[in-house]
Protein backbone atom coordinates (compact mmCIF):
# COMPACT_ATOMS: atom_id res chain seq x y z
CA UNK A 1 -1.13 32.47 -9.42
CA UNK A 2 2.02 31.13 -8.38
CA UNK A 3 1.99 29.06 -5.18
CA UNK A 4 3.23 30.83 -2.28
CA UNK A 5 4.28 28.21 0.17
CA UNK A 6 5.81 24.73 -1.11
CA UNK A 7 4.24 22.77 1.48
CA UNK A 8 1.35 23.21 4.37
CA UNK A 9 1.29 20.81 6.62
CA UNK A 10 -2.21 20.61 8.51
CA UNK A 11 -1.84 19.26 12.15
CA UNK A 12 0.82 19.74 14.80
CA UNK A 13 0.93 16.14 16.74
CA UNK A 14 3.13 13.50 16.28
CA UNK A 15 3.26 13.57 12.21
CA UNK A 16 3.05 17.15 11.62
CA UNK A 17 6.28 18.64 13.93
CA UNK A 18 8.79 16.28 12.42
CA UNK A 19 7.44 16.99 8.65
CA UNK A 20 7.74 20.63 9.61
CA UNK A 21 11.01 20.27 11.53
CA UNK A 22 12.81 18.23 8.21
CA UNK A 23 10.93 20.29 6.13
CA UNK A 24 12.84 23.36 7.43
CA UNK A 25 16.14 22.34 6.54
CA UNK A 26 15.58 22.11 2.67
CA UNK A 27 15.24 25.18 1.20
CA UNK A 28 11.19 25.30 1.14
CA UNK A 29 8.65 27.98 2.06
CA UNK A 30 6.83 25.76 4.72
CA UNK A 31 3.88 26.76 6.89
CA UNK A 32 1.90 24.42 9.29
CA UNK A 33 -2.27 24.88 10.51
CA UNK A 34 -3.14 23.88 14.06
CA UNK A 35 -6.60 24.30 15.37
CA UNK A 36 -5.45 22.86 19.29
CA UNK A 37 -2.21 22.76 20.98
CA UNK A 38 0.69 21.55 19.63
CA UNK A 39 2.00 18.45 20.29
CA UNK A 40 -1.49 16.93 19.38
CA UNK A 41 -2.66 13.54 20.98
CA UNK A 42 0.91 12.01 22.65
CA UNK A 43 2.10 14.92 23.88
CA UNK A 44 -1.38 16.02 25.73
CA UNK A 45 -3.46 12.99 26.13
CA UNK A 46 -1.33 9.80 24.86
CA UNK A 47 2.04 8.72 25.25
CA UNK A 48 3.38 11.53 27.63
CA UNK A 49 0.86 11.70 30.33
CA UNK A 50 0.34 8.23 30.11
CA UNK A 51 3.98 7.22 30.74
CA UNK A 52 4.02 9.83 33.73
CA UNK A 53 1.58 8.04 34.89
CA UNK A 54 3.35 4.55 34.36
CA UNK A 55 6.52 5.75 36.02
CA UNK A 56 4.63 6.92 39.60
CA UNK A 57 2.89 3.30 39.50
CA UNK A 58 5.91 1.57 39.33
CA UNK A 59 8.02 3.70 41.63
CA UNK A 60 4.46 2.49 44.17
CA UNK A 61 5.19 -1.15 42.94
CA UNK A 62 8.52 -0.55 43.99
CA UNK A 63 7.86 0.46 47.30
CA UNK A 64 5.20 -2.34 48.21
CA UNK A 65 7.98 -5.31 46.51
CA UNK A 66 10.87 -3.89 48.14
CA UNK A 67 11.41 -7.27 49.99
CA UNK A 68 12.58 -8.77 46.24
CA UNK A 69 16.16 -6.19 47.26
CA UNK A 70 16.15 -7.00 50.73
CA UNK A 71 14.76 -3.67 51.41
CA UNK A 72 11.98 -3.19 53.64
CA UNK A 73 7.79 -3.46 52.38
CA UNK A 74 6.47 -0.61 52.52
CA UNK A 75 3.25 0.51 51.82
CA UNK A 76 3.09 4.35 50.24
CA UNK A 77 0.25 6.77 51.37
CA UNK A 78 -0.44 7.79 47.65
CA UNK A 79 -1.88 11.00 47.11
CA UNK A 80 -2.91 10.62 43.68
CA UNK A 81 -3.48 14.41 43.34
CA UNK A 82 0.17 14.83 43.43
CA UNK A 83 0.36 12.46 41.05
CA UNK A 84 -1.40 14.26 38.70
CA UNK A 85 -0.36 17.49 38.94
CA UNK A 86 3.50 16.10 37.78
CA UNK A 87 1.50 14.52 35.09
CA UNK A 88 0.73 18.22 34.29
CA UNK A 89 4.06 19.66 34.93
CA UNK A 90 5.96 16.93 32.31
CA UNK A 91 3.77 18.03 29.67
CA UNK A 92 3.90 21.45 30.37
CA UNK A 93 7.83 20.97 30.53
CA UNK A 94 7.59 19.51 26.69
CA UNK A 95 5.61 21.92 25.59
CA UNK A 96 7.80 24.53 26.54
CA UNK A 97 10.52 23.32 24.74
CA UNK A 98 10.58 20.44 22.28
CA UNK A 99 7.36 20.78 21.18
CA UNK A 100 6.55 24.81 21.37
CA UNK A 101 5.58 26.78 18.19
CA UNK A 102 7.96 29.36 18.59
CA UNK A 103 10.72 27.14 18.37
CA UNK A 104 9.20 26.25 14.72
CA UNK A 105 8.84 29.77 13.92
CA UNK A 106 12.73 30.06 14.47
CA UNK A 107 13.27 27.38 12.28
CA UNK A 108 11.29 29.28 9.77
CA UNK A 109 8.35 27.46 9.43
CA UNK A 110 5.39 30.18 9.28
CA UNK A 111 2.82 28.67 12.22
CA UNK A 112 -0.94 29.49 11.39
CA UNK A 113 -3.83 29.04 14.56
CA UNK A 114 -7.09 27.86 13.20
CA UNK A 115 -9.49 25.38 11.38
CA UNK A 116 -7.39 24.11 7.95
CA UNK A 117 -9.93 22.70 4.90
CA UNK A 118 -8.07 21.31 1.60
CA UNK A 119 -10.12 23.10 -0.96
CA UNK A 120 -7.89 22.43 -3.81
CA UNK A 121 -4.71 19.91 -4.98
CA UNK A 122 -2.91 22.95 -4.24
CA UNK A 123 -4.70 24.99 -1.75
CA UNK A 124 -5.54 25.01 2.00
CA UNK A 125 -8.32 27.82 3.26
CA UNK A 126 -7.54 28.62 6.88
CA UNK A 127 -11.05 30.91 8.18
CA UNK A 128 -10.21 34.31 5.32
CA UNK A 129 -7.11 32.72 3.97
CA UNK A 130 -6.23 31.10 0.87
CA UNK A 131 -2.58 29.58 1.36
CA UNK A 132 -1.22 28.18 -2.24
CA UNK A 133 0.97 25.12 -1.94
CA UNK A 134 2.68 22.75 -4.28
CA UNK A 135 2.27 19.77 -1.64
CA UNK A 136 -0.03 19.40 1.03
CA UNK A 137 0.44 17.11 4.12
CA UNK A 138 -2.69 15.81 6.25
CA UNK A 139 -1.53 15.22 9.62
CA UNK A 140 -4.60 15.41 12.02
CA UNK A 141 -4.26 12.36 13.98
CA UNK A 142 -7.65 10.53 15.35
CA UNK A 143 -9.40 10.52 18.42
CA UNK A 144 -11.04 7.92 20.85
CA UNK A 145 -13.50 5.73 19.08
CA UNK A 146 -16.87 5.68 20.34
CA UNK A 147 -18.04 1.64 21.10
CA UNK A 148 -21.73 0.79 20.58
CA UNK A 149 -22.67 1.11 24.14
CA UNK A 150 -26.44 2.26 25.20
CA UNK A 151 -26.18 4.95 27.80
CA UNK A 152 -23.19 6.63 26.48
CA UNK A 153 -24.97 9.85 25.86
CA UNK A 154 -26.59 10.04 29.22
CA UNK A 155 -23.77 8.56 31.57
CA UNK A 156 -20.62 10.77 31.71
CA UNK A 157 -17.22 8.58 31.13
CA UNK A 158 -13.82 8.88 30.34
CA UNK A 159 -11.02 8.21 27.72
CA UNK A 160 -7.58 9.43 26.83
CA UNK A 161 -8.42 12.76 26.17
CA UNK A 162 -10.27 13.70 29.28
CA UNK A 163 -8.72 11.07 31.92
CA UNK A 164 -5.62 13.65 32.54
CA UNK A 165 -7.45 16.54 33.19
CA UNK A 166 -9.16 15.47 36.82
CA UNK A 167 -7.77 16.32 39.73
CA UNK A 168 -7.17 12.57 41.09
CA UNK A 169 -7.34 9.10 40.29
CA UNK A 170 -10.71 7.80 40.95
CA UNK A 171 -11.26 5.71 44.16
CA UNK A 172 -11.95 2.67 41.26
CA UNK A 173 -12.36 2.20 37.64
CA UNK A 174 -13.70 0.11 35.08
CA UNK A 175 -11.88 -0.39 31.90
CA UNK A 176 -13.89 -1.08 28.75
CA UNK A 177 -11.12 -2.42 26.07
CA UNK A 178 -7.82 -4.44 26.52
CA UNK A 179 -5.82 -3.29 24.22
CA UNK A 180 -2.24 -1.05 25.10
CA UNK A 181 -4.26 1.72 26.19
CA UNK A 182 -6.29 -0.15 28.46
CA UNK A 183 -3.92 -2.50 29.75
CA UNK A 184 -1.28 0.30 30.69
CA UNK A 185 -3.93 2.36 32.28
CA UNK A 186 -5.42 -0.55 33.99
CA UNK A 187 -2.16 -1.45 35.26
CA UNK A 188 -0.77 1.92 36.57
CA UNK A 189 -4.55 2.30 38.19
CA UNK A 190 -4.35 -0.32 40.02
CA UNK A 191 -1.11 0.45 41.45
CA UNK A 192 -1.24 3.42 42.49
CA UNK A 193 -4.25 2.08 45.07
CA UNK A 194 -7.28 2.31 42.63
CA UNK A 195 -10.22 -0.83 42.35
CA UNK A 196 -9.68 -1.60 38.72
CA UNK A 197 -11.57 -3.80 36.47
CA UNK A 198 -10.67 -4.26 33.02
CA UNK A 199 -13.50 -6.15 30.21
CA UNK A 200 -12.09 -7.07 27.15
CA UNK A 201 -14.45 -8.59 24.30
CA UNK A 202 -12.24 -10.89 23.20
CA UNK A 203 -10.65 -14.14 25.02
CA UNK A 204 -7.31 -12.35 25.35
CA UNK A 205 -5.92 -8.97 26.53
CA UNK A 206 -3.58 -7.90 23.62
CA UNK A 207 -4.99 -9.46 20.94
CA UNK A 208 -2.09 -8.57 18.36
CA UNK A 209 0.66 -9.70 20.78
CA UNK A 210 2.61 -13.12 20.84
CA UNK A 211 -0.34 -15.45 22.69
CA UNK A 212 1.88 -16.71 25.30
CA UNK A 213 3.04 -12.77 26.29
CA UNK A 214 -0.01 -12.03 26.45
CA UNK A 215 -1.02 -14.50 28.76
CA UNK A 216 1.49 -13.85 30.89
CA UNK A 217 0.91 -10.14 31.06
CA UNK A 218 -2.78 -11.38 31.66
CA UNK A 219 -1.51 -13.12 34.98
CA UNK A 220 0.89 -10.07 35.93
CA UNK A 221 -1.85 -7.43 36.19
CA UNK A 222 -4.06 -10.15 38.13
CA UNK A 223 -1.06 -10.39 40.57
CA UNK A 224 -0.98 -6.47 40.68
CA UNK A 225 -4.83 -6.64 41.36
CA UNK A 226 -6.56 -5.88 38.63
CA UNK A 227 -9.81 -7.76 38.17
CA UNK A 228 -9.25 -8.67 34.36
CA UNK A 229 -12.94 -10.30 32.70
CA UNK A 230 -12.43 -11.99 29.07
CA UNK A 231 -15.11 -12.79 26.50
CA UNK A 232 -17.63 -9.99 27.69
CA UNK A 233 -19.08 -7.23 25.40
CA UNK A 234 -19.82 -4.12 27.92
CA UNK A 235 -23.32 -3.31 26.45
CA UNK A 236 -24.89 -0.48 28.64
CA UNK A 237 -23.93 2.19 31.16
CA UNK A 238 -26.34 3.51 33.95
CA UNK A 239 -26.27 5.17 37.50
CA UNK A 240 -26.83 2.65 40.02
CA UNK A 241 -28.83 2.99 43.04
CA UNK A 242 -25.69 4.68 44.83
CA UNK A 243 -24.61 7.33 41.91
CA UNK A 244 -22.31 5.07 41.10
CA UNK A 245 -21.16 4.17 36.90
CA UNK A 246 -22.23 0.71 36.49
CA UNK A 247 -21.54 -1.03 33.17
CA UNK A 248 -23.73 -4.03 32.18
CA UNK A 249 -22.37 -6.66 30.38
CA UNK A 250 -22.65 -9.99 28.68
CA UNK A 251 -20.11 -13.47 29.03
CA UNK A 252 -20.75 -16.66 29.17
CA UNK A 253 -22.43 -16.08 32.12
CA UNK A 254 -25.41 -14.48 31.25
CA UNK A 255 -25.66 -10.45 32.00
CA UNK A 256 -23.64 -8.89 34.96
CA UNK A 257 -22.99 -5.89 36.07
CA UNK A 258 -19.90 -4.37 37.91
CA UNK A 259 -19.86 -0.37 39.40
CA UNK A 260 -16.79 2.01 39.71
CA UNK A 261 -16.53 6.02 40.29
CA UNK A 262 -15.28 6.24 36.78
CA UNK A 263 -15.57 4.39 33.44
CA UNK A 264 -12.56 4.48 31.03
CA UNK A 265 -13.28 3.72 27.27
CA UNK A 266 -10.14 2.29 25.62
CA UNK A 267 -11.68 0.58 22.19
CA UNK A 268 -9.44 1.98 19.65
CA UNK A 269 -9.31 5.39 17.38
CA UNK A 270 -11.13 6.86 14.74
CA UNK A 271 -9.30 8.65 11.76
CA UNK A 272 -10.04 12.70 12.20
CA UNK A 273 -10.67 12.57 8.37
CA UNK A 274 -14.30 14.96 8.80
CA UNK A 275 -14.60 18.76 8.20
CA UNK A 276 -11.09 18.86 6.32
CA UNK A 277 -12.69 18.97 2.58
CA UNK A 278 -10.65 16.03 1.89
CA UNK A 279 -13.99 13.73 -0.10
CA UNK A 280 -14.76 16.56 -2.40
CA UNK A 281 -11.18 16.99 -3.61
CA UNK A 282 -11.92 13.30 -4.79
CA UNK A 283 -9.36 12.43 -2.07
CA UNK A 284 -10.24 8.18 -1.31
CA UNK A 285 -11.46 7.64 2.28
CA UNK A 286 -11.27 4.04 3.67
CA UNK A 287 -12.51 2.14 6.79
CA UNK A 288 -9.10 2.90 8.19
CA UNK A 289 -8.85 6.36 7.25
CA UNK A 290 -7.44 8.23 4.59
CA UNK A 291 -6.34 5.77 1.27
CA UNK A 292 -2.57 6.22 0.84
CA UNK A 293 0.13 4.34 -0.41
CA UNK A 294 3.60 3.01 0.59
CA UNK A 295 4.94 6.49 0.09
CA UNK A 296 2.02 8.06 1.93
CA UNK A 297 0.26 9.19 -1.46
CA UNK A 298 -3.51 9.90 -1.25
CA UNK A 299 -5.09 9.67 -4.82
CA UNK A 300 -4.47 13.27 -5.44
CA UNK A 301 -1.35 13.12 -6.51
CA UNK A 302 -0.08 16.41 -4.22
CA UNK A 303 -2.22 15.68 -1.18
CA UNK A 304 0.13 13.48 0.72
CA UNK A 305 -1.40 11.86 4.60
CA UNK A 306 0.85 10.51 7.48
CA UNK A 307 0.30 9.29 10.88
CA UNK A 308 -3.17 7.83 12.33
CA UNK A 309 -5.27 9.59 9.82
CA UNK A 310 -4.35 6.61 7.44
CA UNK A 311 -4.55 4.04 9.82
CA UNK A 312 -1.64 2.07 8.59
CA UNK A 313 0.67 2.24 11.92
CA UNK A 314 -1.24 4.40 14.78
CA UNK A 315 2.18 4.81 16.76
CA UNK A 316 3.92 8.02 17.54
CA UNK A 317 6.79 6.66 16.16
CA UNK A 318 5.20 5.53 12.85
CA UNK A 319 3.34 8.82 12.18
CA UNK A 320 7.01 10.14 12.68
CA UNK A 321 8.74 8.20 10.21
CA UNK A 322 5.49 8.16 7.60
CA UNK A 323 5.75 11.92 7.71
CA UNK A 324 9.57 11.86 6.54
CA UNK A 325 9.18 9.90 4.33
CA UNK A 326 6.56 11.57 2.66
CA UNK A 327 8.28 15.17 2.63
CA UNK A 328 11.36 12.93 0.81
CA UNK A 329 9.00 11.56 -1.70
CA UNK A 330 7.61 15.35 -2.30
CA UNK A 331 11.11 16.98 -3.00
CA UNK A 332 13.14 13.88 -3.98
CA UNK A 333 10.51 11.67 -5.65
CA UNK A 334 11.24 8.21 -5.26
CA UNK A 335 12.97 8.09 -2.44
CA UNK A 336 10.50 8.14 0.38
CA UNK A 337 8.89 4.83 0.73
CA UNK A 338 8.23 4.12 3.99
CA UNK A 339 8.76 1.01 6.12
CA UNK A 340 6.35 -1.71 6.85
CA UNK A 341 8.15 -3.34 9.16
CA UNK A 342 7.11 -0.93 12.20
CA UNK A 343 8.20 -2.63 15.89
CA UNK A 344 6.47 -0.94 18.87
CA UNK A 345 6.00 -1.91 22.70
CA UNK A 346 3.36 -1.55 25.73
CA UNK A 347 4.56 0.08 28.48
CA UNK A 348 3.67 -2.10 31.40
CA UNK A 349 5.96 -3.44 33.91
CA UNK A 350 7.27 -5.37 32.22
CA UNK A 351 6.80 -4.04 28.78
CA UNK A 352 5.23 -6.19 25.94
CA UNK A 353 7.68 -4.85 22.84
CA UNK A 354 6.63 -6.36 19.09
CA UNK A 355 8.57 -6.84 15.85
CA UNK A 356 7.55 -8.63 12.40
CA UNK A 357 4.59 -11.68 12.81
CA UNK A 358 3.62 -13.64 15.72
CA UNK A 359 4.53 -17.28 15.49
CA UNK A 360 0.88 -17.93 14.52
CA UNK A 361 0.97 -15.14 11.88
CA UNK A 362 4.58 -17.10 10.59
CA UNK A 363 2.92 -20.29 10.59
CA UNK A 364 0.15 -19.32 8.25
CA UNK A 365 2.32 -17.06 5.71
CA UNK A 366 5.36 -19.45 6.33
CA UNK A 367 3.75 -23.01 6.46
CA UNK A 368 6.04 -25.54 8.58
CA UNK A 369 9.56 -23.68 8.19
CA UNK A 370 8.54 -21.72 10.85
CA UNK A 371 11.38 -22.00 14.15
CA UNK A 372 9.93 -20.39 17.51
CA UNK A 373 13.17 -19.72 19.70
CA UNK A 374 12.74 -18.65 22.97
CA UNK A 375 15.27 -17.81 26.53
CA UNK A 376 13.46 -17.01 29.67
CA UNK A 377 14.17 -14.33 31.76
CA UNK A 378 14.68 -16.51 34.31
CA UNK A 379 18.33 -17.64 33.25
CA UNK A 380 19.49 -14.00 32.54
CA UNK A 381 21.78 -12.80 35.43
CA UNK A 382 20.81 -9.52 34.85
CA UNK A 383 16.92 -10.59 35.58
CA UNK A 384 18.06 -12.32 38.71
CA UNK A 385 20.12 -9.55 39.88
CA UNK A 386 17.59 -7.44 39.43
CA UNK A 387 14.68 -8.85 40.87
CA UNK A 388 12.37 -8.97 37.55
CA UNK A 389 12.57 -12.66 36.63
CA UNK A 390 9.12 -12.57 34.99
CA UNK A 391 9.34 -12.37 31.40
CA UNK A 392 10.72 -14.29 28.47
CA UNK A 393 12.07 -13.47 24.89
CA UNK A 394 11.03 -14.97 21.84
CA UNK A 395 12.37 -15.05 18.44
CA UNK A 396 10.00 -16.18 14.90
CA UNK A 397 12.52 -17.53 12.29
CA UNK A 398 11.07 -18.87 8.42
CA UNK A 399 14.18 -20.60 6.87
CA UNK A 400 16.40 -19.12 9.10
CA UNK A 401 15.20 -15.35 8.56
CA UNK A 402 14.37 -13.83 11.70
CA UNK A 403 10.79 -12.86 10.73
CA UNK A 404 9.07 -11.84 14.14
CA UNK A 405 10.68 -10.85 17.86
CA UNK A 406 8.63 -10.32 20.97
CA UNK A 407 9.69 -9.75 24.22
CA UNK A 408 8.57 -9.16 27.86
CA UNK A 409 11.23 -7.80 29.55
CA UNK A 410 11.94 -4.71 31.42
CA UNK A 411 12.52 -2.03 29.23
CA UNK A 412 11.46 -4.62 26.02
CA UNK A 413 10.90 -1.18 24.14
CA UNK A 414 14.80 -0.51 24.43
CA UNK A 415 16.02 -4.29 23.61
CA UNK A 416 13.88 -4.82 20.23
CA UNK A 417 15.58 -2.31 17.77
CA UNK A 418 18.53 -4.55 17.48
CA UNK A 419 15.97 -7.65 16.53
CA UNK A 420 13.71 -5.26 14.20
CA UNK A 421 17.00 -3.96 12.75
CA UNK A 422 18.19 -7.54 12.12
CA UNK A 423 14.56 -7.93 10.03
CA UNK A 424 15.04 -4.71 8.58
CA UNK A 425 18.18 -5.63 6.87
CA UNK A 426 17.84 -9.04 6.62
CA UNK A 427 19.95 -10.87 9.09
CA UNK A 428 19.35 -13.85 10.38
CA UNK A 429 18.49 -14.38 13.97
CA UNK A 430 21.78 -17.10 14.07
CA UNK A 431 23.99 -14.06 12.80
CA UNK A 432 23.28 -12.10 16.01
CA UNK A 433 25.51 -14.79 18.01
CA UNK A 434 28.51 -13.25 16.29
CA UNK A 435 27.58 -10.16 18.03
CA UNK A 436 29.70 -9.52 21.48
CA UNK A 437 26.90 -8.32 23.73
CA UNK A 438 27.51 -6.27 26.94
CA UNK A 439 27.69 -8.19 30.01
CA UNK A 440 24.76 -8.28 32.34
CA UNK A 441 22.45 -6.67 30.49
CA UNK A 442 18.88 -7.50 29.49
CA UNK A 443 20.08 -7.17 25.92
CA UNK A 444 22.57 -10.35 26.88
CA UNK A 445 19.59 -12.07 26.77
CA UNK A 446 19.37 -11.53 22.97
CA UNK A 447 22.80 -12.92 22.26
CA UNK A 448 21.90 -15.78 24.50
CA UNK A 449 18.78 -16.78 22.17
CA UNK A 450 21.27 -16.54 19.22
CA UNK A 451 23.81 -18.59 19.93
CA UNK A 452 21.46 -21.33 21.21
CA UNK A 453 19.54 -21.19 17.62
CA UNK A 454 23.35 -21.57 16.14
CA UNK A 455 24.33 -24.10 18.53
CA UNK A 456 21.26 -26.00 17.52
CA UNK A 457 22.25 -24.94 13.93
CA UNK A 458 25.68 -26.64 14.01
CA UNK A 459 24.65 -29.35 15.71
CA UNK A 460 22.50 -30.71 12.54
CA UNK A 461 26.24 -31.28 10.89
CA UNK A 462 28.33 -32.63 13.81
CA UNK A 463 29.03 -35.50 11.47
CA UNK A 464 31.47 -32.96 9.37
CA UNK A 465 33.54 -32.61 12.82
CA UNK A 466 33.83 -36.84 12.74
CA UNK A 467 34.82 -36.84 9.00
CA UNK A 468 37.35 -33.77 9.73
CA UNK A 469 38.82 -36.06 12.52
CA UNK A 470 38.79 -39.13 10.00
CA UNK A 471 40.54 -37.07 7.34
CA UNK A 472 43.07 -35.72 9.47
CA UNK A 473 43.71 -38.78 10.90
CA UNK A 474 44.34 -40.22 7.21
CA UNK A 475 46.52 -37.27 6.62
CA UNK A 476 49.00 -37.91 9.05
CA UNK A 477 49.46 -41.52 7.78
């Protein structure tokens, strides 16, 4: 029997609407399976809400710093319900719109509600129906990973998916995990008036961040209050003698324990690679999720995965561009490799934005032609002028290729395209001084960092300028 649709796409998050929504303008018979809400993980319980939430926290910050303006200090009466609720209303706004199903169905891509299992190369059974495909694209995201914490089961607790839907903050919080997740929620938390504790296993927040940034993101949310504990593993949650959530844990210290109205569980995500018939079809399942390659190729040759199911980049942004990429590789084979080099930021204030290796991850695949450049925030005007002196950029060069770029900086997530695109393409960090940058802007800073690497550049052969002299000199006699 001849297949009926030329691609299904199963999931409709983050990887799945832009597959459908290029998909649509070939000329393809395209249908897409959704067992939730659209929009999947960022639009409902990830990088939406979350940034919201981000945006009220910092308007609070605002308010309490407004002495860095010359304004007056003053102290908000938050009610965090309120807060909420617009939480709520931007999601329902995207939903609406951007992200609704009818809007696909316009564009001609058939939407199907329910539970999608790949039970051949070429087929996907949704409940009674068999829906025969030349390609098939897994798109169904991942979920909060579950740490190995006793009590877990008996103790009720909170992560991503559920910490939107209360009606208020809690009064205070403990975050396990200091990752992005944790560290923007921590942050935002604790500004918008909640007791927030964050434990991270490891010595450092933000373990695959430039050290230094992190460091000094570490000493930012202790400024904004957060009570930030490194080198613990949270081992057990219980009810403590006031109905309170207290998690137990372990540090150099011996065992301690620390109580909050909530618990928040930020350790990372786990692939949503079970139920989908995926194993059977002989389709290779890794520790990460499902085995793909650089064009997003599962080892069925038509069964094609993008976005955190594989575990390669678990970004929005990545699952985006994966998903592309793939659908080229389907209809115009060859063409659809996708990028490695995948930047992407924390939203705090100020963000944390990453591009290419850390200078520690240079050093060890670079050896000792490794070049850290670096221009604090402090000298850029528009820093000053704005009152948000605390950051600093940093640039990773091997040989003079610009092979890393981290910055904290307001807005960071804006200012690194034009570093990743410089990687991307191969230009070196000293050809960005060539560059006219606008005038005072963050970005400034960027061209600043660039002509200082140049200037130190030309400086090596200052002895040409003496023998041009000397030449010219002879010249003229």
């Amino acid at each position: 029997m001849a297949p009926r649709y030329d691609l299904v796409i199963v999931g409709m998050g983050s990887a799945g609407m832009p597959a459908a929504e290029f998909a649509a303008t070939l000329p393809l018979r395209v249908a897409i399976v959704e067992r939730d809400r659209a929009g999947g993980d960022c639009l409902w319980t990830g990088c939406v809400p979350s940034k919201a939430l981000l945006a009220a926290s910092r308007a609070a910050h605002t308010m309490r710093t407004g002495h860095r303006w010359g304004l007056p200090v003053l102290d908000p009466e938050i009610d965090t319900a309120a807060v909420w609720s617009r939480v709520r209303a931007v999601r329902a706004e995207i939903a609406a719109t951007d992200d609704d199903p009818a809007r696909f169905a316009r564009l001609g891509v058939e939407v199907i509600k329910g539970e999608a299992t790949v039970t051949g190369p070429h087929e996907v059974t949704v409940g009674e129906r068999r829906l025969r495909t030349r390609f098939v694209l897994v798109c169904t995201g991942s979920r909060p990973a579950t740490p190995p914490i006793d009590g877990l089961d008996e103790v009720a607790h909170l992560t991503n998916e559920d910490v939107f839907e209360l009606d208020r903050a809690p009064a205070s919080l403990v975050v396990v995990g200091g990752g992005p997740v944790g560290v923007e929620m921590a942050q935002a938390m604790a500004r918008l008036g909640v007791d927030t504790t964050i434990l991270q296993r490891g010595d450092r927040l933000l373990a695959r961040e430039e050290p230094e940034l992190a460091d000094r993101m570490t000493t930012i949310l202790r400024a904004d209050g957060v009570d930030v504990r490194l080198g613990v593993d949270a081992a057990r949650l219980s009810l403590d003698t006031t109905g309170r959530k207290a998690v137990q844990w372990i540090g150099q210290l011996g065992v301690r324990q620390v109580a909050a109205d909530e618990v928040l569980l930020a350790v990372g995500r786990t692939p949503n690679v079970e139920g989908l018939g995926l194993e059977e079809l002989g389709v290779g399942i890794g520790a990460h999720g499902v085995v793909v390659d650089d064009r997003m190729r599962t080892t069925v040759p038509s069964v094609y995965a993008a976005g955190d199911v594989n575990g390669r980049a678990r970004f929005t942004h990545a699952a985006a561009h994966q998903a592309v990429r793939a659908i080229r590789d389907m209809f115009f084979p060859g063409t659809g490799k996708a990028s490695a080099l995948v930047p992407w930021c924390t939203f705090t204030d100020p963000s944390l934005a990453h591009a290419g290796l850390t200078s520690v991850e240079a050093r060890l695949e670079h050896g000792p032609d490794v070049e850290v450049h670096r221009v604090e925030l402090a000298r850029s005007d528009r820093a000053r002028a704005d009152g948000s002196t605390e950051g600093v950029m940093i640039a990773v060069t091997a040989r003079g290729q610009l092979v890393g770029a981290h910055l904290l900086a307001p807005e960071a997530g804006e200012v690194i395209h034009e570093l990743a695109l410089a990687m991307h393409v191969g230009v070196k960090l000293t050809d960005l001084a060539s560059l006219v940058h606008v005038y005072p802007t963050i970005s400034t800073s960027v061209g600043q960092m660039a002509a200082e690497a140049a200037y130190a550049r030309a400086s090596r052969y200052h002895w040409l300028v003496r023998a041009g002299r000397w030449a010219s000199r002879l010249r003229r006699r």
